[in-house]
PDB file of N, CA and C in Angstrom:
ATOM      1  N   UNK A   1      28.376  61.809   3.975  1.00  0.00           N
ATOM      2  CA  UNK A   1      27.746  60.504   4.035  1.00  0.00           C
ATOM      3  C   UNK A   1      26.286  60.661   3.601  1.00  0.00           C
ATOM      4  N   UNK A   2      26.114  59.815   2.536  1.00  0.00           N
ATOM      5  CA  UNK A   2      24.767  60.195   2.300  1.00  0.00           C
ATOM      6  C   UNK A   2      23.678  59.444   3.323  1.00  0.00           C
ATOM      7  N   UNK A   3      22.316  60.229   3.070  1.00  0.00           N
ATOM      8  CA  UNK A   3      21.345  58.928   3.842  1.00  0.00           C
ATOM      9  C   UNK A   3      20.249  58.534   3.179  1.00  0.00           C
ATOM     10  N   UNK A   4      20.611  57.888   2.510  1.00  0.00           N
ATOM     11  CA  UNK A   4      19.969  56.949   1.282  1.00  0.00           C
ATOM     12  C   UNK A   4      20.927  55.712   1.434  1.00  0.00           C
ATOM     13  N   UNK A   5      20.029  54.646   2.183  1.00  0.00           N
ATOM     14  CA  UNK A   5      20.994  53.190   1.566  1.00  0.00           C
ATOM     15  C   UNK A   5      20.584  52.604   0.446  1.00  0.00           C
ATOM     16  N   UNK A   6      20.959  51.944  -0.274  1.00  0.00           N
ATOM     17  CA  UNK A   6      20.813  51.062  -1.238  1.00  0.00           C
ATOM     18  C   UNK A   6      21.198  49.741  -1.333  1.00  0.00           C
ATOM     19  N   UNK A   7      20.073  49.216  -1.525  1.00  0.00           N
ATOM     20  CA  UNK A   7      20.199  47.807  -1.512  1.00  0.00           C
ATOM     21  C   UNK A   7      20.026  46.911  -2.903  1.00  0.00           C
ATOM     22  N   UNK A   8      21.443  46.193  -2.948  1.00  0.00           N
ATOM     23  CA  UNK A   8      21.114  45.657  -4.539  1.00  0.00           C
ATOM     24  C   UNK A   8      20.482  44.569  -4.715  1.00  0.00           C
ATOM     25  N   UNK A   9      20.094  44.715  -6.521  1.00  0.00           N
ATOM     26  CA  UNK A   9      18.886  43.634  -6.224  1.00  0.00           C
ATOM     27  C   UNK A   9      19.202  42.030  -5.765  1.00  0.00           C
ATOM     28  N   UNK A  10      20.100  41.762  -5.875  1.00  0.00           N
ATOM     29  CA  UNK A  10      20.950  40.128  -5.674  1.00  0.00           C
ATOM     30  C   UNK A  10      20.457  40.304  -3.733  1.00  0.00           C
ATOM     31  N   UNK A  11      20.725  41.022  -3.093  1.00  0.00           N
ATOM     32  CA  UNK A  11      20.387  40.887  -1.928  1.00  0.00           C
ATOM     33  C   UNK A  11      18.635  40.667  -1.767  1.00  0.00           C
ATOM     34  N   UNK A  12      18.043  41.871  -2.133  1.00  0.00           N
ATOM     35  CA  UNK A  12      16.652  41.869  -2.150  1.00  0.00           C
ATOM     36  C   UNK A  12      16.092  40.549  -2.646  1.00  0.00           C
ATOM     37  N   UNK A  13      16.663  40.036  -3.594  1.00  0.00           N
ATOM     38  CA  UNK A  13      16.319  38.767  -4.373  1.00  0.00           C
ATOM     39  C   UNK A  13      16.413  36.981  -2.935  1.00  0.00           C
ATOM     40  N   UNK A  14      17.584  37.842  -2.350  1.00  0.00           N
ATOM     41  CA  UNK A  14      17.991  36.199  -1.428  1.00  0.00           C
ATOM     42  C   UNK A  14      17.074  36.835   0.025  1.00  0.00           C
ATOM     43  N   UNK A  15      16.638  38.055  -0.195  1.00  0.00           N
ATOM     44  CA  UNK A  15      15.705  38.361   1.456  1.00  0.00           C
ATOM     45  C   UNK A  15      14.757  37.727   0.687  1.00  0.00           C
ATOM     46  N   UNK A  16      14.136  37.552  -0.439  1.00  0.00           N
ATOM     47  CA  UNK A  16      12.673  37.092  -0.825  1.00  0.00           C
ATOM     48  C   UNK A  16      12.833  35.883  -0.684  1.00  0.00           C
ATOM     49  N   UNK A  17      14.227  35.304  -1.109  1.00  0.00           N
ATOM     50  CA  UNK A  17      13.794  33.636  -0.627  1.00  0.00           C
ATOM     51  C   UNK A  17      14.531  32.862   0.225  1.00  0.00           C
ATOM     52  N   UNK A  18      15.014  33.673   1.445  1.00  0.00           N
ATOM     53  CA  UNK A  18      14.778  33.245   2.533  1.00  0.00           C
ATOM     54  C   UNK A  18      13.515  33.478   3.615  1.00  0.00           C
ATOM     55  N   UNK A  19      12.615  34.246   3.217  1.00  0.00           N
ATOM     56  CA  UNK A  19      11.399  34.545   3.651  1.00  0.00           C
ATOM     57  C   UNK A  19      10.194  33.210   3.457  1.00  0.00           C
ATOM     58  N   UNK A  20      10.710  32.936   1.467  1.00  0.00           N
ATOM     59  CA  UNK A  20      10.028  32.103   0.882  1.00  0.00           C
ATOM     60  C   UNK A  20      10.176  30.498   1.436  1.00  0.00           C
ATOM     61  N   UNK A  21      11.355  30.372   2.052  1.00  0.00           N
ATOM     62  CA  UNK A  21      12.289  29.067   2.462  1.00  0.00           C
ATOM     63  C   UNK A  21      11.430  29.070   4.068  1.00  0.00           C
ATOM     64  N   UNK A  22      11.463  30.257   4.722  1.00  0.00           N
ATOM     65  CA  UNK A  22      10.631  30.256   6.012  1.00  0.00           C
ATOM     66  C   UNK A  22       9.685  29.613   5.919  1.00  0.00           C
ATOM     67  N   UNK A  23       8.853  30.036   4.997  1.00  0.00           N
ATOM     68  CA  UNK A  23       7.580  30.134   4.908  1.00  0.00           C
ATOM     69  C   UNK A  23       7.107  28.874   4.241  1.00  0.00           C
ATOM     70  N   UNK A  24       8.381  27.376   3.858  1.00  0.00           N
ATOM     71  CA  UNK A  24       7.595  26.241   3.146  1.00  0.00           C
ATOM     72  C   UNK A  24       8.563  25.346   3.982  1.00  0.00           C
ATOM     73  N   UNK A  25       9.635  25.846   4.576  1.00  0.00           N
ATOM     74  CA  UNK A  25      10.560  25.315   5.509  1.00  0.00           C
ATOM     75  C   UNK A  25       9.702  23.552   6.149  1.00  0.00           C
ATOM     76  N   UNK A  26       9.080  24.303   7.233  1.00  0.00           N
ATOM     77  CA  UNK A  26       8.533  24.187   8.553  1.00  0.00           C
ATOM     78  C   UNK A  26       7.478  23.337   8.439  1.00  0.00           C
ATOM     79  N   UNK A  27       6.609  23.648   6.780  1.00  0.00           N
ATOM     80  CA  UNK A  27       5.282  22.271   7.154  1.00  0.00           C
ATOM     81  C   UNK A  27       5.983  20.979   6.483  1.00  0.00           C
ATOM     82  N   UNK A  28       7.410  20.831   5.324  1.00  0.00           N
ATOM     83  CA  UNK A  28       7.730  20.341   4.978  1.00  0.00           C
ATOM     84  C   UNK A  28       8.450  19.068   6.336  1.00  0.00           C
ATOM     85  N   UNK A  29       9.089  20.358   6.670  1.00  0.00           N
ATOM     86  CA  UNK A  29      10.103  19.147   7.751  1.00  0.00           C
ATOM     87  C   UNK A  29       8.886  18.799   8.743  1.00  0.00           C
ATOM     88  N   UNK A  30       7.794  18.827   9.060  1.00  0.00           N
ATOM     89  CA  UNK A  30       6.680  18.414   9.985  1.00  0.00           C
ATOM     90  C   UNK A  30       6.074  17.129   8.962  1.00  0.00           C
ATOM     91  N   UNK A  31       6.286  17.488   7.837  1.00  0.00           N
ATOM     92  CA  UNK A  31       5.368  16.277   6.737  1.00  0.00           C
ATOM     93  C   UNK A  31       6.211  15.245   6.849  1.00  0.00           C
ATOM     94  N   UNK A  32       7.293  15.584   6.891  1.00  0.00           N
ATOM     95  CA  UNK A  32       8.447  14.358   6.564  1.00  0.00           C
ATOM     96  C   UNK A  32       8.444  13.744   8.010  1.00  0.00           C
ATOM     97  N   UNK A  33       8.577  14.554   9.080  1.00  0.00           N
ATOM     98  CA  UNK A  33       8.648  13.248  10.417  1.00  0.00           C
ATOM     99  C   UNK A  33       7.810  12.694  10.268  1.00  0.00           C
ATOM    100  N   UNK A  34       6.249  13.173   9.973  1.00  0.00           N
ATOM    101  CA  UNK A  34       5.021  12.773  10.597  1.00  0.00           C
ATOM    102  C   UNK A  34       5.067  11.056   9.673  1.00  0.00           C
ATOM    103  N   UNK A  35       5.451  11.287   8.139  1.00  0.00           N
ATOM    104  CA  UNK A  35       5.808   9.957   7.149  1.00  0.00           C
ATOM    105  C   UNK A  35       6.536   9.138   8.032  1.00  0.00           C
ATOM    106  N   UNK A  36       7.994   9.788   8.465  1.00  0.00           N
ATOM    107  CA  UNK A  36       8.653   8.992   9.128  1.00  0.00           C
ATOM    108  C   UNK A  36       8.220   7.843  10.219  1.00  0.00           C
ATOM    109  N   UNK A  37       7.613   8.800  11.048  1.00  0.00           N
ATOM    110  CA  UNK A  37       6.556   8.510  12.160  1.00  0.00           C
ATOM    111  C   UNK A  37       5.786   7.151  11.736  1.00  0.00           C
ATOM    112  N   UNK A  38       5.291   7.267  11.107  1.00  0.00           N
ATOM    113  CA  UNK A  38       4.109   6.477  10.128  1.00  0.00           C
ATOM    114  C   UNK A  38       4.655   5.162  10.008  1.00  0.00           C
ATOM    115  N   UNK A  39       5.936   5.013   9.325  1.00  0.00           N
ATOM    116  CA  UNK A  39       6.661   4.033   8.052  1.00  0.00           C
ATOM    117  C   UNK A  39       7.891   3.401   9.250  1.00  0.00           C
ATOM    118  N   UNK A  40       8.003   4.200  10.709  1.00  0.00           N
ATOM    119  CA  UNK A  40       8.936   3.228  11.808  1.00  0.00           C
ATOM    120  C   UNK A  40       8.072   2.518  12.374  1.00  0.00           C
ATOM    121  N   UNK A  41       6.697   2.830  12.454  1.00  0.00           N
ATOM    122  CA  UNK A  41       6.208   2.488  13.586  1.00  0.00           C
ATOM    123  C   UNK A  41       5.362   0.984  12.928  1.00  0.00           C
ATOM    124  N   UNK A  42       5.268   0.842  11.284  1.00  0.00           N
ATOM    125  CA  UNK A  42       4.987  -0.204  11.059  1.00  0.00           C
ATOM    126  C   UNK A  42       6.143  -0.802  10.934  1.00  0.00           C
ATOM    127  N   UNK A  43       7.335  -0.725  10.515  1.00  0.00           N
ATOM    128  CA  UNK A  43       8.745  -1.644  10.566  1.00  0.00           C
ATOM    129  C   UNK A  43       8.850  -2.203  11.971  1.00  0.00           C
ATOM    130  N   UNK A  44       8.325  -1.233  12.863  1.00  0.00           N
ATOM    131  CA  UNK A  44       8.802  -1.853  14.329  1.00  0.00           C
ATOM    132  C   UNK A  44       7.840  -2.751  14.655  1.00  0.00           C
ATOM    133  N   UNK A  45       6.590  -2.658  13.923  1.00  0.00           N
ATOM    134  CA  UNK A  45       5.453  -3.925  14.151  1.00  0.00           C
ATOM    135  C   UNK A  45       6.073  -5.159  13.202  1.00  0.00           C
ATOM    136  N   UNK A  46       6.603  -4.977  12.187  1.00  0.00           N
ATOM    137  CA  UNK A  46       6.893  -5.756  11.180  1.00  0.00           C
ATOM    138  C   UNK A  46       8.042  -6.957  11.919  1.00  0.00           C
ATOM    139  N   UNK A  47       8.918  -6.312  12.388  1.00  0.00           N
ATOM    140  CA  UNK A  47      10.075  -6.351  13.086  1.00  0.00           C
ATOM    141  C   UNK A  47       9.582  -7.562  14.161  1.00  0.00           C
ATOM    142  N   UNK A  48       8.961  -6.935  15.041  1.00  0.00           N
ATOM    143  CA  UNK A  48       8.374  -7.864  16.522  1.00  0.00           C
ATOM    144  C   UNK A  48       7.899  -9.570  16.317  1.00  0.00           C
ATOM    145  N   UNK A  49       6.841  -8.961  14.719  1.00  0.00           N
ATOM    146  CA  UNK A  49       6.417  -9.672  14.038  1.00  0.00           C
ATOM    147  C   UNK A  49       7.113 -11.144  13.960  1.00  0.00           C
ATOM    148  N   UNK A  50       8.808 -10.494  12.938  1.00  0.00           N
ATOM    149  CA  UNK A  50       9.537 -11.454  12.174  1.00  0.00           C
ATOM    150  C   UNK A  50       9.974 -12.208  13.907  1.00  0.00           C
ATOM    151  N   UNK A  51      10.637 -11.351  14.712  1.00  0.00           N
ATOM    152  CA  UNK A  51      11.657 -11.379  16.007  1.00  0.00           C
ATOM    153  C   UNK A  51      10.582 -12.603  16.836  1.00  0.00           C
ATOM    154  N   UNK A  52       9.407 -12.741  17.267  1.00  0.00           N
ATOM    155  CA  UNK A  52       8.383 -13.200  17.746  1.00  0.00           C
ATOM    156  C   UNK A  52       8.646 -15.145  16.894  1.00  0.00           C
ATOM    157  N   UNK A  53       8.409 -14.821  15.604  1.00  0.00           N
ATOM    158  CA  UNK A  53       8.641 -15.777  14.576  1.00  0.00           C
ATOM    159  C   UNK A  53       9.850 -16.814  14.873  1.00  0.00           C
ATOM    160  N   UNK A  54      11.067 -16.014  14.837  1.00  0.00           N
ATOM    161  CA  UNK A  54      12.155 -17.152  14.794  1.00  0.00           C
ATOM    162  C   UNK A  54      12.618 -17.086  16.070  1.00  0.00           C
ATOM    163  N   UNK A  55      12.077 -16.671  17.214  1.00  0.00           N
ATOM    164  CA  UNK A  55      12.329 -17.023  18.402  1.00  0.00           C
ATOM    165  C   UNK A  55      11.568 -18.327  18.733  1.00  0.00           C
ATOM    166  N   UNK A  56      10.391 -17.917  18.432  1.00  0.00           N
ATOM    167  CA  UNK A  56       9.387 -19.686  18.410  1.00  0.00           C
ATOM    168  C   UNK A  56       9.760 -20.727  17.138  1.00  0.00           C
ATOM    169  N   UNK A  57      10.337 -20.385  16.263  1.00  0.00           N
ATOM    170  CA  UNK A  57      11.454 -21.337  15.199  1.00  0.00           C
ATOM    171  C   UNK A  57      12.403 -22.255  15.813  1.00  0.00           C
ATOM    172  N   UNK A  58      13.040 -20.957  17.148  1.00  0.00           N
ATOM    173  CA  UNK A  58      14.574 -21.924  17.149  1.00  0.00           C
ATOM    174  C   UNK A  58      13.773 -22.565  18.660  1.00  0.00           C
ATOM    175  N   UNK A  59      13.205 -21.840  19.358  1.00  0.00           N
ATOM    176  CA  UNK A  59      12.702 -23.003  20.639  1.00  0.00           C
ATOM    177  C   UNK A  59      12.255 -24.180  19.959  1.00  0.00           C
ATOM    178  N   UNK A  60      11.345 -24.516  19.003  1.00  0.00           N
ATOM    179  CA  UNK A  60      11.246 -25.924  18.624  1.00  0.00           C
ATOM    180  C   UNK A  60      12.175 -26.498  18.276  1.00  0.00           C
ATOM    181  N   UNK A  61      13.547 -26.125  17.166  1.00  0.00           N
ATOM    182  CA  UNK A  61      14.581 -26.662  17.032  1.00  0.00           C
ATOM    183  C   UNK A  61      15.400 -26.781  17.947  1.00  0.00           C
ATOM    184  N   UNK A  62      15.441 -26.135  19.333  1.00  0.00           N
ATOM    185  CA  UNK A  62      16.092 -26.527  20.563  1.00  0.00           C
ATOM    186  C   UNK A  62      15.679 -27.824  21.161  1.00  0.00           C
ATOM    187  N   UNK A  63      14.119 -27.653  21.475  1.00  0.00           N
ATOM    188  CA  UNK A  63      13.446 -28.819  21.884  1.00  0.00           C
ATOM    189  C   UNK A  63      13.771 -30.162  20.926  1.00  0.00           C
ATOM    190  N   UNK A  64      13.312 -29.928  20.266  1.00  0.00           N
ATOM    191  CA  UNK A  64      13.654 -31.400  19.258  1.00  0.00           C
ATOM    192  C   UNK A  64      15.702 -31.245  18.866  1.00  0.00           C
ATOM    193  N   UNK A  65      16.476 -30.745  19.199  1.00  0.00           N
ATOM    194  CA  UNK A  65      17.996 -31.316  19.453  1.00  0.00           C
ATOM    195  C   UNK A  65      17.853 -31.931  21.125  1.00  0.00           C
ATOM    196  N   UNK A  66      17.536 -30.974  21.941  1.00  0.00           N
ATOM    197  CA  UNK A  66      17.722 -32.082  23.390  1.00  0.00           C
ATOM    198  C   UNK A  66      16.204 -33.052  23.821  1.00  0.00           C
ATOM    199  N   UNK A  67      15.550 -33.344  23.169  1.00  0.00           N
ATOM    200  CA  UNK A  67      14.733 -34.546  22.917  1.00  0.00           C
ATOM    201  C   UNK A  67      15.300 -35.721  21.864  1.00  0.00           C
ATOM    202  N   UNK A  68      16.224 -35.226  21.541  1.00  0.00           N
ATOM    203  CA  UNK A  68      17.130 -36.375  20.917  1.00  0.00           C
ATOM    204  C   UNK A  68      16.472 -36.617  19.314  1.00  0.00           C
ATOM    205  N   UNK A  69      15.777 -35.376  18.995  1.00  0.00           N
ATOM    206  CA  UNK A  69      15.907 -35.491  17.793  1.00  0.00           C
ATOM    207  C   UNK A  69      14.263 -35.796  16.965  1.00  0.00           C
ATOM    208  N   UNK A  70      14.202 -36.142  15.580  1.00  0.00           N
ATOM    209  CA  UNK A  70      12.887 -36.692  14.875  1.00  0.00           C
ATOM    210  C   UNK A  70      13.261 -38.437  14.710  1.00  0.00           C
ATOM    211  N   UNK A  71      13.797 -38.586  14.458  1.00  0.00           N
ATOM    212  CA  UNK A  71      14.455 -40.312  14.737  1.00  0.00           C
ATOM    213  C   UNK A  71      13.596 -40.993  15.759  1.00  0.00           C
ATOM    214  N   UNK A  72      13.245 -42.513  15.437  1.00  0.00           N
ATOM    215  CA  UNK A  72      12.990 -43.156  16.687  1.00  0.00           C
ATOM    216  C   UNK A  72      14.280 -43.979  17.328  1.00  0.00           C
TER     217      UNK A  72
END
């Protein structure tokens, strides 16, 4: 048995870029929530916004059906 391992280059090649994948991994997936983060938190203002809107839409159109209406 000899004792010399050898390692071929196709391996050496995928240790370099899984090292390389470590190493751009981690600020990537942190960039992308932090966007995420960013771009829900105005939809969910946007959202309240619209939700706020046609809730005070349909109370007036409630009020004016059981007030019997715009008609005199």
């Amino acid at each position: 048995m000899p004792d010399v391992i050898e390692v071929s280059v196709s391996s050496t090649a995928l240790f370099i870029l899984l090292l390389a994948l470590a190493a751009v991994v981690p600020p990537t997936v942190s960039s992308v929530k932090c966007w995420w983060s960013i771009r829900l938190r105005r939809w969910s203002g946007s959202v309240r916004e619209a939700w706020a809107w046609f809730v005070a839409w349909l109370r007036k159109a409630l009020l004016r059906f059981l007030n019997g209406g715009d008609g005199r």
